[in-house]
PDB file of N, CA and C in Angstrom:
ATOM      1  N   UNK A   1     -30.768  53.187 -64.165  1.00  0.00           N
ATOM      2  CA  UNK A   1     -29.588  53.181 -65.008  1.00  0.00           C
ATOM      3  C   UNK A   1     -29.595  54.388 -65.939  1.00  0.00           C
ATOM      4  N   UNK A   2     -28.317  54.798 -66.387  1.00  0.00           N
ATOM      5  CA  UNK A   2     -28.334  55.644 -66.896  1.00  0.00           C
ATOM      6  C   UNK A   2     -27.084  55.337 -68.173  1.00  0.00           C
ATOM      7  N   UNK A   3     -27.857  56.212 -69.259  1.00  0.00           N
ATOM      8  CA  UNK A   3     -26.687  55.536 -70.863  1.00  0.00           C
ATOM      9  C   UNK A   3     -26.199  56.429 -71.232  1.00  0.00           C
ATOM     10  N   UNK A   4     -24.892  56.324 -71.379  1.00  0.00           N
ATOM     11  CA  UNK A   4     -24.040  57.634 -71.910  1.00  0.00           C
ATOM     12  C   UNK A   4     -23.373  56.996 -73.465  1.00  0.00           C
ATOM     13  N   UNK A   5     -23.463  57.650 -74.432  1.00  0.00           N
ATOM     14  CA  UNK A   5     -22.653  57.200 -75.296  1.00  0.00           C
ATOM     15  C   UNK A   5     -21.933  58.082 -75.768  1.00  0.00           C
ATOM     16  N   UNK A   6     -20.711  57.382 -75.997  1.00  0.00           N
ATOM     17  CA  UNK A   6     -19.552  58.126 -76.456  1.00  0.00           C
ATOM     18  C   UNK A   6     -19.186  58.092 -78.158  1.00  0.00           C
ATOM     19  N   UNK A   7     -19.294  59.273 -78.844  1.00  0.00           N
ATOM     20  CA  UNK A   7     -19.491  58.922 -80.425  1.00  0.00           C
ATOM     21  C   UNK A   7     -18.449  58.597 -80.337  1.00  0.00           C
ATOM     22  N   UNK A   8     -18.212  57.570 -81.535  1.00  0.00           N
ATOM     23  CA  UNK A   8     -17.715  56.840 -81.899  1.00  0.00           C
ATOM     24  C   UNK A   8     -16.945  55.451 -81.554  1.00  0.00           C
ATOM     25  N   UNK A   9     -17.448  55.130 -79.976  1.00  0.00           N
ATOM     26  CA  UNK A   9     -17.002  54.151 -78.963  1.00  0.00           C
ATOM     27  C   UNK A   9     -18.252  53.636 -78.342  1.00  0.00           C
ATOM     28  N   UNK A  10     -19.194  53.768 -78.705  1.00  0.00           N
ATOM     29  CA  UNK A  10     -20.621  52.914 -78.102  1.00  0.00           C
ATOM     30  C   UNK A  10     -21.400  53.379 -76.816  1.00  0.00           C
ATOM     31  N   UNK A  11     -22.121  52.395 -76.224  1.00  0.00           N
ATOM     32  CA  UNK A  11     -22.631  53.195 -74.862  1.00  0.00           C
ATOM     33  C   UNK A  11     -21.915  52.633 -73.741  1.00  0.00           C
ATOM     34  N   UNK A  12     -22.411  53.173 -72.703  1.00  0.00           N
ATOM     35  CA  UNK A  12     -21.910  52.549 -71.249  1.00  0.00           C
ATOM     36  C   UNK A  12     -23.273  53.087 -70.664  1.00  0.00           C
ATOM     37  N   UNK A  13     -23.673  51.789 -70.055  1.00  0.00           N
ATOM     38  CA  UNK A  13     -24.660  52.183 -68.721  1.00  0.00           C
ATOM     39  C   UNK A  13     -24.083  52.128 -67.254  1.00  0.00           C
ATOM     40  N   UNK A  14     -24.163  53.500 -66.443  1.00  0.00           N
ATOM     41  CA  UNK A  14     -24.027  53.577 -65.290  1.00  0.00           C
ATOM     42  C   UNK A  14     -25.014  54.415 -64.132  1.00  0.00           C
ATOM     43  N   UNK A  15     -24.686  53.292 -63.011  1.00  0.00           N
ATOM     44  CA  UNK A  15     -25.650  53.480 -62.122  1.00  0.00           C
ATOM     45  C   UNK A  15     -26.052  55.006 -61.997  1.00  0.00           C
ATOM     46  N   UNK A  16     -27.239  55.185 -61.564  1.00  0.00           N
ATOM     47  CA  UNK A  16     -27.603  56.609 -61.877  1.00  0.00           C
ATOM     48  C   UNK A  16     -27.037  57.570 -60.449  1.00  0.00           C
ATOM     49  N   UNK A  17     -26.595  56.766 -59.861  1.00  0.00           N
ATOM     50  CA  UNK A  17     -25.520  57.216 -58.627  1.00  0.00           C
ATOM     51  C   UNK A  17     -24.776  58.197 -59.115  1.00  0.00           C
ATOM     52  N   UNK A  18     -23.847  57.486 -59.885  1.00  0.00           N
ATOM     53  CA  UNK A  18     -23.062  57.930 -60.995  1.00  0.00           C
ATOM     54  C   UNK A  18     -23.272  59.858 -61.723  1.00  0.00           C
ATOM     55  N   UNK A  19     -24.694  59.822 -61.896  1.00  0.00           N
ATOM     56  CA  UNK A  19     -24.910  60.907 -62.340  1.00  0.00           C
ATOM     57  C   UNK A  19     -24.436  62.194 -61.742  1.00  0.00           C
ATOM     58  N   UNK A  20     -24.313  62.848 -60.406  1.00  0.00           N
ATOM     59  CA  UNK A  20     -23.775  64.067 -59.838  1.00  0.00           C
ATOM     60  C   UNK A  20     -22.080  63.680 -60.102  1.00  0.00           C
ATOM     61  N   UNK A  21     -21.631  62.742 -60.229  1.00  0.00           N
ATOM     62  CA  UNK A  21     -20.074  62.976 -60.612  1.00  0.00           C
ATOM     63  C   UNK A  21     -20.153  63.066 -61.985  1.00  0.00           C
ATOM     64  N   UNK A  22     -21.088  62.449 -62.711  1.00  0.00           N
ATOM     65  CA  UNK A  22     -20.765  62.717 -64.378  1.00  0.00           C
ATOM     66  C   UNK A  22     -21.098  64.369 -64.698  1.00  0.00           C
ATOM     67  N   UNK A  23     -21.840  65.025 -63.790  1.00  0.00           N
ATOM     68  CA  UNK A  23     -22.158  66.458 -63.638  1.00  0.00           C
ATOM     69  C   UNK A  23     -21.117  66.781 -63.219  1.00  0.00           C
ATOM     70  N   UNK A  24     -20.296  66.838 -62.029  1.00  0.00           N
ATOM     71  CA  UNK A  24     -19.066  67.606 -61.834  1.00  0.00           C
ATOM     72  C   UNK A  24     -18.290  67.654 -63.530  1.00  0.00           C
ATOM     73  N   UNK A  25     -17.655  66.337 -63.827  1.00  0.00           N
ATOM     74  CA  UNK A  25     -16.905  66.157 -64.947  1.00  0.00           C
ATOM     75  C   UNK A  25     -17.274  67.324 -66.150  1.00  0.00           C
ATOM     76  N   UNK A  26     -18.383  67.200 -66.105  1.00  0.00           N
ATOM     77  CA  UNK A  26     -19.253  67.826 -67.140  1.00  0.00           C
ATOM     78  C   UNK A  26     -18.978  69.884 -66.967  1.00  0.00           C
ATOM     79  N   UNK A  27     -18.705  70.050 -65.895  1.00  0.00           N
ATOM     80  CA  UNK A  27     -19.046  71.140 -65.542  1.00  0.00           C
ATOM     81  C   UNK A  27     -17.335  71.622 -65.453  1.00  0.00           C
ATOM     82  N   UNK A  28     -16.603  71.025 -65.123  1.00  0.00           N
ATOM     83  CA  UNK A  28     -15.609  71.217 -65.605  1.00  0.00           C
ATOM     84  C   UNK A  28     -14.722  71.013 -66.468  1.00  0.00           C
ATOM     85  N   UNK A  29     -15.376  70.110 -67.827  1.00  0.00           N
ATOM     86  CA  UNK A  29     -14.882  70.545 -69.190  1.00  0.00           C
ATOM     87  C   UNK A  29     -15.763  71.673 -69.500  1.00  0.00           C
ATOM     88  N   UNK A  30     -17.118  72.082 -69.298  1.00  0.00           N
ATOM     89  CA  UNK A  30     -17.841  73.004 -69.784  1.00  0.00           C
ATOM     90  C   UNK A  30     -16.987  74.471 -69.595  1.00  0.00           C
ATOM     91  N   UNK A  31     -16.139  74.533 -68.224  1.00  0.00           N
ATOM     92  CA  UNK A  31     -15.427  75.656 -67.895  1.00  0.00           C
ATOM     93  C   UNK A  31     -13.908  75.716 -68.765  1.00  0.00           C
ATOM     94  N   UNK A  32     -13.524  74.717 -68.757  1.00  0.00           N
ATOM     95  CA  UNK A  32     -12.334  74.689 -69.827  1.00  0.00           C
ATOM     96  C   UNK A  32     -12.540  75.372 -70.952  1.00  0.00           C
ATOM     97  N   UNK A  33     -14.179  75.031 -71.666  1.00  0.00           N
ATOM     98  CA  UNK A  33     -14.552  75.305 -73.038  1.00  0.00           C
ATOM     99  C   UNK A  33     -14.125  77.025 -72.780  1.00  0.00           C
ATOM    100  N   UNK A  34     -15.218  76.979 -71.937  1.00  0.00           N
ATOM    101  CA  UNK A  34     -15.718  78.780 -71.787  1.00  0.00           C
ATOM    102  C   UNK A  34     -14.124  79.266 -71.547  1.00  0.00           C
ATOM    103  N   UNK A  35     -13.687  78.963 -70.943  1.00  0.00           N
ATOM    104  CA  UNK A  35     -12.198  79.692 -71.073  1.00  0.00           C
ATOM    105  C   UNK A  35     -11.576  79.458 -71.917  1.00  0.00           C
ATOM    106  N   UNK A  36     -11.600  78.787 -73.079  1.00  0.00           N
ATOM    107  CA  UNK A  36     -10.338  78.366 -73.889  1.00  0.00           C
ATOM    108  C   UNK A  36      -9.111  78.075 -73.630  1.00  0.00           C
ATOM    109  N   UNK A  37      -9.063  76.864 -72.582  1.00  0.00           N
ATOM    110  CA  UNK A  37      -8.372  76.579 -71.896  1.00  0.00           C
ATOM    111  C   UNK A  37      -8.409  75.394 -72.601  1.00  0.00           C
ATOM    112  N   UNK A  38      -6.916  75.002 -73.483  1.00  0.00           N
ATOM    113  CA  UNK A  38      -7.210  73.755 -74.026  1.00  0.00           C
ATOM    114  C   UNK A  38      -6.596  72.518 -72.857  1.00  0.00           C
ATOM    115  N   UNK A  39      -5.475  73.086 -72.433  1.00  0.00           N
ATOM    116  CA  UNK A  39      -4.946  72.212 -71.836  1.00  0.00           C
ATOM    117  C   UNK A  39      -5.846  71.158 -70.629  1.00  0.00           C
ATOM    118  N   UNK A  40      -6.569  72.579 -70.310  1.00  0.00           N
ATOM    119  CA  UNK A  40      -7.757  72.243 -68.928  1.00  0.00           C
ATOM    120  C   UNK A  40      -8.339  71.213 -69.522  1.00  0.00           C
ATOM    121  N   UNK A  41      -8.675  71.237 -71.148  1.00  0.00           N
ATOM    122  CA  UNK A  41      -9.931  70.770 -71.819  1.00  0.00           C
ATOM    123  C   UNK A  41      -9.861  69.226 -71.981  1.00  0.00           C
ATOM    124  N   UNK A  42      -8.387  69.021 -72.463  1.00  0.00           N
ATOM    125  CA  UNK A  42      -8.094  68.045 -72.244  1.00  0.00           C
ATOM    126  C   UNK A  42      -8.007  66.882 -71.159  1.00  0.00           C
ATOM    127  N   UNK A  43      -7.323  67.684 -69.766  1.00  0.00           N
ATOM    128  CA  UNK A  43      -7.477  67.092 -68.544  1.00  0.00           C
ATOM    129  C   UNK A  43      -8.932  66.505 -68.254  1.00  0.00           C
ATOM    130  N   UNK A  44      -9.657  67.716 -67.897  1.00  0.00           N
ATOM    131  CA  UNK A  44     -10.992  67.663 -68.014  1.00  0.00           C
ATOM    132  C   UNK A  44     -12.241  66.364 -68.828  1.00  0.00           C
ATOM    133  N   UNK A  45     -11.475  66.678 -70.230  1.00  0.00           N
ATOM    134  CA  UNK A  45     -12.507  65.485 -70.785  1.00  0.00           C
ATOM    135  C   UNK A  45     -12.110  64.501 -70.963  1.00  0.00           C
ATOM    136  N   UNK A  46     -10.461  64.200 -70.639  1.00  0.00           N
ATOM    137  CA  UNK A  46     -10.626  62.823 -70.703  1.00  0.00           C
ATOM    138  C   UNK A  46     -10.710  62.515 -69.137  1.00  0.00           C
ATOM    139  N   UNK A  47     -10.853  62.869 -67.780  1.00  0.00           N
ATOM    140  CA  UNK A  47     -11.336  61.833 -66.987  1.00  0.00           C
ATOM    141  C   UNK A  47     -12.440  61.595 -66.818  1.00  0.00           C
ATOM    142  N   UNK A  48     -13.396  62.877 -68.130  1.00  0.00           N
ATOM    143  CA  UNK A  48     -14.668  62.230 -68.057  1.00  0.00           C
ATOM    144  C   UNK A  48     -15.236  61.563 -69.015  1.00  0.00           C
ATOM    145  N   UNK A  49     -14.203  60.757 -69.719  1.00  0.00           N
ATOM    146  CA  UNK A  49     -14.588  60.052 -70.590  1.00  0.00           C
ATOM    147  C   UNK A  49     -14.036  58.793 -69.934  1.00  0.00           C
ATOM    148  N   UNK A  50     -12.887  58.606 -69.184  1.00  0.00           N
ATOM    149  CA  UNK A  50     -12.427  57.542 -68.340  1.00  0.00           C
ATOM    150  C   UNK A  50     -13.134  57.101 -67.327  1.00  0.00           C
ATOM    151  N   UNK A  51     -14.206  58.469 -66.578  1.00  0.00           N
ATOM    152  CA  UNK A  51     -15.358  58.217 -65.338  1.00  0.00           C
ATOM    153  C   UNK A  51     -16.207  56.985 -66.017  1.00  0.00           C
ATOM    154  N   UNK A  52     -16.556  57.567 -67.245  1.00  0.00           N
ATOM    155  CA  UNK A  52     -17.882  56.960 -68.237  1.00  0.00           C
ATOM    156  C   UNK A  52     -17.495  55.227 -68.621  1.00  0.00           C
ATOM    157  N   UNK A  53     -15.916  55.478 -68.778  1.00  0.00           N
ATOM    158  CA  UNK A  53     -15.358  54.089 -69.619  1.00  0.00           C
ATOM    159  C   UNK A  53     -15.235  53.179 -67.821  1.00  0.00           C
ATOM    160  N   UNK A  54     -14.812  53.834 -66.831  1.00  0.00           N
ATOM    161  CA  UNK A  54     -14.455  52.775 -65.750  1.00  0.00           C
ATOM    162  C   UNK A  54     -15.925  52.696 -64.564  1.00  0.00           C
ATOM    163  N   UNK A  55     -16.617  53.222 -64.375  1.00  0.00           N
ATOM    164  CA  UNK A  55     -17.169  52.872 -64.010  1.00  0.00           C
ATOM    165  C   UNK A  55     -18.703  52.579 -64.889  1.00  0.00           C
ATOM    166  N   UNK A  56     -18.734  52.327 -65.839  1.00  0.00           N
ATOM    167  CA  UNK A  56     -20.187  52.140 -66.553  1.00  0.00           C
ATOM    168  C   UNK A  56     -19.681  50.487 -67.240  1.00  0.00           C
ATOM    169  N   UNK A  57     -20.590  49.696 -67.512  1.00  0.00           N
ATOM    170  CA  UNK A  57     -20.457  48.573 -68.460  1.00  0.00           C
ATOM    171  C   UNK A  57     -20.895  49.012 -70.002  1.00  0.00           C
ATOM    172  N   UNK A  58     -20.333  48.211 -70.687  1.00  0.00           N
ATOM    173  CA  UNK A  58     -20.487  48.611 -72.378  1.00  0.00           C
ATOM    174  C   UNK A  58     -21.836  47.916 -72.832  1.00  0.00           C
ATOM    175  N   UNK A  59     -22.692  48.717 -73.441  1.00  0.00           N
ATOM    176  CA  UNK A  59     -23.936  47.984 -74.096  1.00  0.00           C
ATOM    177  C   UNK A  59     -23.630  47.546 -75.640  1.00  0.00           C
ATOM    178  N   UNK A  60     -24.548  45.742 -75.152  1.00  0.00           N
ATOM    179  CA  UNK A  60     -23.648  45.181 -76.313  1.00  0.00           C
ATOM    180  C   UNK A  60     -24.134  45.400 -77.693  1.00  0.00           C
ATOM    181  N   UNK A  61     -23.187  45.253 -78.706  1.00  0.00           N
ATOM    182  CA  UNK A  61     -23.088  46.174 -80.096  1.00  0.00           C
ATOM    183  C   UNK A  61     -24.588  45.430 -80.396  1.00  0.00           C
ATOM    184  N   UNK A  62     -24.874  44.662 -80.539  1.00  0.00           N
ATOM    185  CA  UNK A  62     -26.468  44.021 -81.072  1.00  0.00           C
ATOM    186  C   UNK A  62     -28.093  44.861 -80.311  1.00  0.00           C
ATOM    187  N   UNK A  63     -27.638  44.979 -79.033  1.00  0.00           N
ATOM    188  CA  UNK A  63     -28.789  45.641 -78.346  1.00  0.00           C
ATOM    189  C   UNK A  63     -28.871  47.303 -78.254  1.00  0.00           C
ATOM    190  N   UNK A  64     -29.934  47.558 -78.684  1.00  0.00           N
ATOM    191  CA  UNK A  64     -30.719  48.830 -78.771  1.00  0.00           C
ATOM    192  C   UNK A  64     -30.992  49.069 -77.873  1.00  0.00           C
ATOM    193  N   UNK A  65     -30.797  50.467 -77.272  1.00  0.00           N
ATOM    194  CA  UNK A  65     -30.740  51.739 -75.760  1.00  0.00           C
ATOM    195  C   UNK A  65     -30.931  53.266 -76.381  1.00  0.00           C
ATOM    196  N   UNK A  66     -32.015  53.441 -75.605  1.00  0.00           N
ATOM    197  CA  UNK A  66     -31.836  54.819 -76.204  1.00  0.00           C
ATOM    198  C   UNK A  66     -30.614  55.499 -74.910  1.00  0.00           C
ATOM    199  N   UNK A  67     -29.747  56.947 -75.644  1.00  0.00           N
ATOM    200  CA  UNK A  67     -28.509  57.115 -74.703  1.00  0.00           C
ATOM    201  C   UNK A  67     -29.833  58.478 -73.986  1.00  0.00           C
ATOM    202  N   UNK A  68     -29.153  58.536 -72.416  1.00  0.00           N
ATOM    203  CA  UNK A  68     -29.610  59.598 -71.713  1.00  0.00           C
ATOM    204  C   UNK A  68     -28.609  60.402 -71.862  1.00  0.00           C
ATOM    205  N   UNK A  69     -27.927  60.306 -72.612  1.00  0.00           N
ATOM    206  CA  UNK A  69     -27.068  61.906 -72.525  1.00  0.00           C
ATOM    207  C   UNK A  69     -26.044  60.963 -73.909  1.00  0.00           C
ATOM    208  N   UNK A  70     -24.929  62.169 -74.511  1.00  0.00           N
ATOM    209  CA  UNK A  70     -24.178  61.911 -75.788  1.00  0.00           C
ATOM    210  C   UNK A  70     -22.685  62.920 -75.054  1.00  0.00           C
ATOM    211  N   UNK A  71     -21.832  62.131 -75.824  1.00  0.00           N
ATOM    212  CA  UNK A  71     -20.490  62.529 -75.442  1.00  0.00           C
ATOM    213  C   UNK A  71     -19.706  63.073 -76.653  1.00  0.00           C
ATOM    214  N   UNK A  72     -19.084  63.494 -77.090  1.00  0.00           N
ATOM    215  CA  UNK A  72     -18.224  63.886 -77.977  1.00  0.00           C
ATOM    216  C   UNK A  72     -17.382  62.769 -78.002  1.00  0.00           C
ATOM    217  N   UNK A  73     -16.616  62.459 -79.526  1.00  0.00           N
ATOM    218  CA  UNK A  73     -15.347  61.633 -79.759  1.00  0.00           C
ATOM    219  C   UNK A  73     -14.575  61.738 -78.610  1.00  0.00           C
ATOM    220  N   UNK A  74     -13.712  60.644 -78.386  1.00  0.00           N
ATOM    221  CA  UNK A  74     -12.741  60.954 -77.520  1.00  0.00           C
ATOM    222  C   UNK A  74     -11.748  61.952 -77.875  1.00  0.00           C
ATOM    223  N   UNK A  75     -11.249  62.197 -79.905  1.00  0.00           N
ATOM    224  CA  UNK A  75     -10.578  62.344 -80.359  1.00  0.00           C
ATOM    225  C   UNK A  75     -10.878  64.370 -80.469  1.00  0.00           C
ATOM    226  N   UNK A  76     -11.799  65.137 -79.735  1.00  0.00           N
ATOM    227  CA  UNK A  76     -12.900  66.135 -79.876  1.00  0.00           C
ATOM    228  C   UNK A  76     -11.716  66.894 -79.893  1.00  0.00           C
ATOM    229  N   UNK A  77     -11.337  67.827 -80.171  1.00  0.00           N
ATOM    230  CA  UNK A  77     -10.615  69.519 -80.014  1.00  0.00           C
ATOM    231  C   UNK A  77     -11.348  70.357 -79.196  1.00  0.00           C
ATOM    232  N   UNK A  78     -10.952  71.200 -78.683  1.00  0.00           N
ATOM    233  CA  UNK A  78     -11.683  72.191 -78.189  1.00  0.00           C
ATOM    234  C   UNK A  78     -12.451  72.989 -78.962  1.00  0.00           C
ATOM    235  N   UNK A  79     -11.947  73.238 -79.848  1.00  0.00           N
ATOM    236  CA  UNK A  79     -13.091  74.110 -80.778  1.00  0.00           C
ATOM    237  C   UNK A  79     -14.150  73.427 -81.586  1.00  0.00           C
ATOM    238  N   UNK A  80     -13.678  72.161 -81.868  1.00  0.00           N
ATOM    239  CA  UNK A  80     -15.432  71.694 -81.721  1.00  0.00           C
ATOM    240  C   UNK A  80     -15.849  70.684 -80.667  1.00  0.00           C
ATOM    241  N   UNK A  81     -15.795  70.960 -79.236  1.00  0.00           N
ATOM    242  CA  UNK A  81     -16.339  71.039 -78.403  1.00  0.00           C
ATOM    243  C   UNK A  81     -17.080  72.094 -78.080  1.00  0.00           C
ATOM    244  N   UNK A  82     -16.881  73.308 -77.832  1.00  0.00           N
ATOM    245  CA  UNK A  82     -17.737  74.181 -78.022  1.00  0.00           C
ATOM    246  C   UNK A  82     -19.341  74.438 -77.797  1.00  0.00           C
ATOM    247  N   UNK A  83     -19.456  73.798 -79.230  1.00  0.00           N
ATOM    248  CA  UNK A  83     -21.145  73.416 -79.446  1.00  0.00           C
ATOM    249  C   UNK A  83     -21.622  72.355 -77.819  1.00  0.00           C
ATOM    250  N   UNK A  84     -20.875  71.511 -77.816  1.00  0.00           N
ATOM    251  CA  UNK A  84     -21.365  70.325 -77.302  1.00  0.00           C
ATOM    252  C   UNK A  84     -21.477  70.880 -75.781  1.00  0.00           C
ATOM    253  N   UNK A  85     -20.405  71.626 -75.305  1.00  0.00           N
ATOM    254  CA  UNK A  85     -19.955  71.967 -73.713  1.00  0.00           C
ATOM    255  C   UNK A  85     -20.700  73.097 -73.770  1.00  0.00           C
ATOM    256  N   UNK A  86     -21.126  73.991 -74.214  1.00  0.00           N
ATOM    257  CA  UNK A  86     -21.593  75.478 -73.773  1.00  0.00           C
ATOM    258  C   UNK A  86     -23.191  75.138 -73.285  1.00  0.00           C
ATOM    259  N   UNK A  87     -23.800  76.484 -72.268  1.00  0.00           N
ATOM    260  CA  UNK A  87     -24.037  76.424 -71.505  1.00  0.00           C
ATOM    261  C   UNK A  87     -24.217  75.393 -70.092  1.00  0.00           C
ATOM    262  N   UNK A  88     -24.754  74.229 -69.962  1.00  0.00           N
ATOM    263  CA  UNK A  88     -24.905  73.473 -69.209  1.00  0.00           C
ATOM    264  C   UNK A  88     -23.922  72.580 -69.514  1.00  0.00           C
ATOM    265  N   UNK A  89     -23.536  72.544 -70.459  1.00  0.00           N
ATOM    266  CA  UNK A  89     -22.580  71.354 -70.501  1.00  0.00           C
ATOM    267  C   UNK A  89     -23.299  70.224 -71.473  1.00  0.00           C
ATOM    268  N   UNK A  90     -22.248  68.793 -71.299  1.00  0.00           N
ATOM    269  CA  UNK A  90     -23.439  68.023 -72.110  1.00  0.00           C
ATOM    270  C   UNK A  90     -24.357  67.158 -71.613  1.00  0.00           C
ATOM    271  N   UNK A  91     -23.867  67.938 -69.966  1.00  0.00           N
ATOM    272  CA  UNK A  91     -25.100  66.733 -69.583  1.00  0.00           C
ATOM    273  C   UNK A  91     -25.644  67.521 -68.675  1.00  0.00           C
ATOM    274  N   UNK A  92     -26.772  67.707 -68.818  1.00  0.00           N
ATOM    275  CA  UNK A  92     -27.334  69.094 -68.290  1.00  0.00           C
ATOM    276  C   UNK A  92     -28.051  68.466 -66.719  1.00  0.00           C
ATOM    277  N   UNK A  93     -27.536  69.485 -65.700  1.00  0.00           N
ATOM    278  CA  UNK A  93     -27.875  68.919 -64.556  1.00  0.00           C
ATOM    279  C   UNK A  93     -27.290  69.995 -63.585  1.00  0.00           C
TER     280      UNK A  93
END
């Protein structure tokens, strides 16, 4: 299993299957960033915040997980995405 959490919306664990598509996602908001492509940025991070929300289950608010990787707000801008998306992305793979 694998834990992604999304600040300010909790975690989701998904199968570690999961992981080479959460890398695509990843790799193409990372390219949005690098271009300043907001519109891309947008497309981009929210279906990979929708990948994370539909296929992962929510870990419940009482139980402790450490996350294998961290997501930006849903609510993120591109310019402070930035930090989070440059080089590898945020989920490095």
């Amino acid at each position: 299993m694998t834990v992604v959490r999304i600040l300010e919306s909790g975690q989701f664990r998904l199968d570690d299957a999961e992981v080479s598509r959460l890398n695509e996602l990843d790799n193409a908001v990372a390219a949005a960033v690098a271009a300043g492509d907001d519109a891309g940025f947008e497309s981009a991070f929210g279906a990979l915040i929708a990948h994370v929300r539909e296929q992962g289950s929510a870990v419940p608010d009482g139980e402790i997980v450490t996350s294998d990787h961290v997501l930006p707000a849903e609510n993120t801008t591109l310019e402070e995405a930035r930090e989070a998306f440059s080089g590898e992305g945020a989920i490095p793979g």
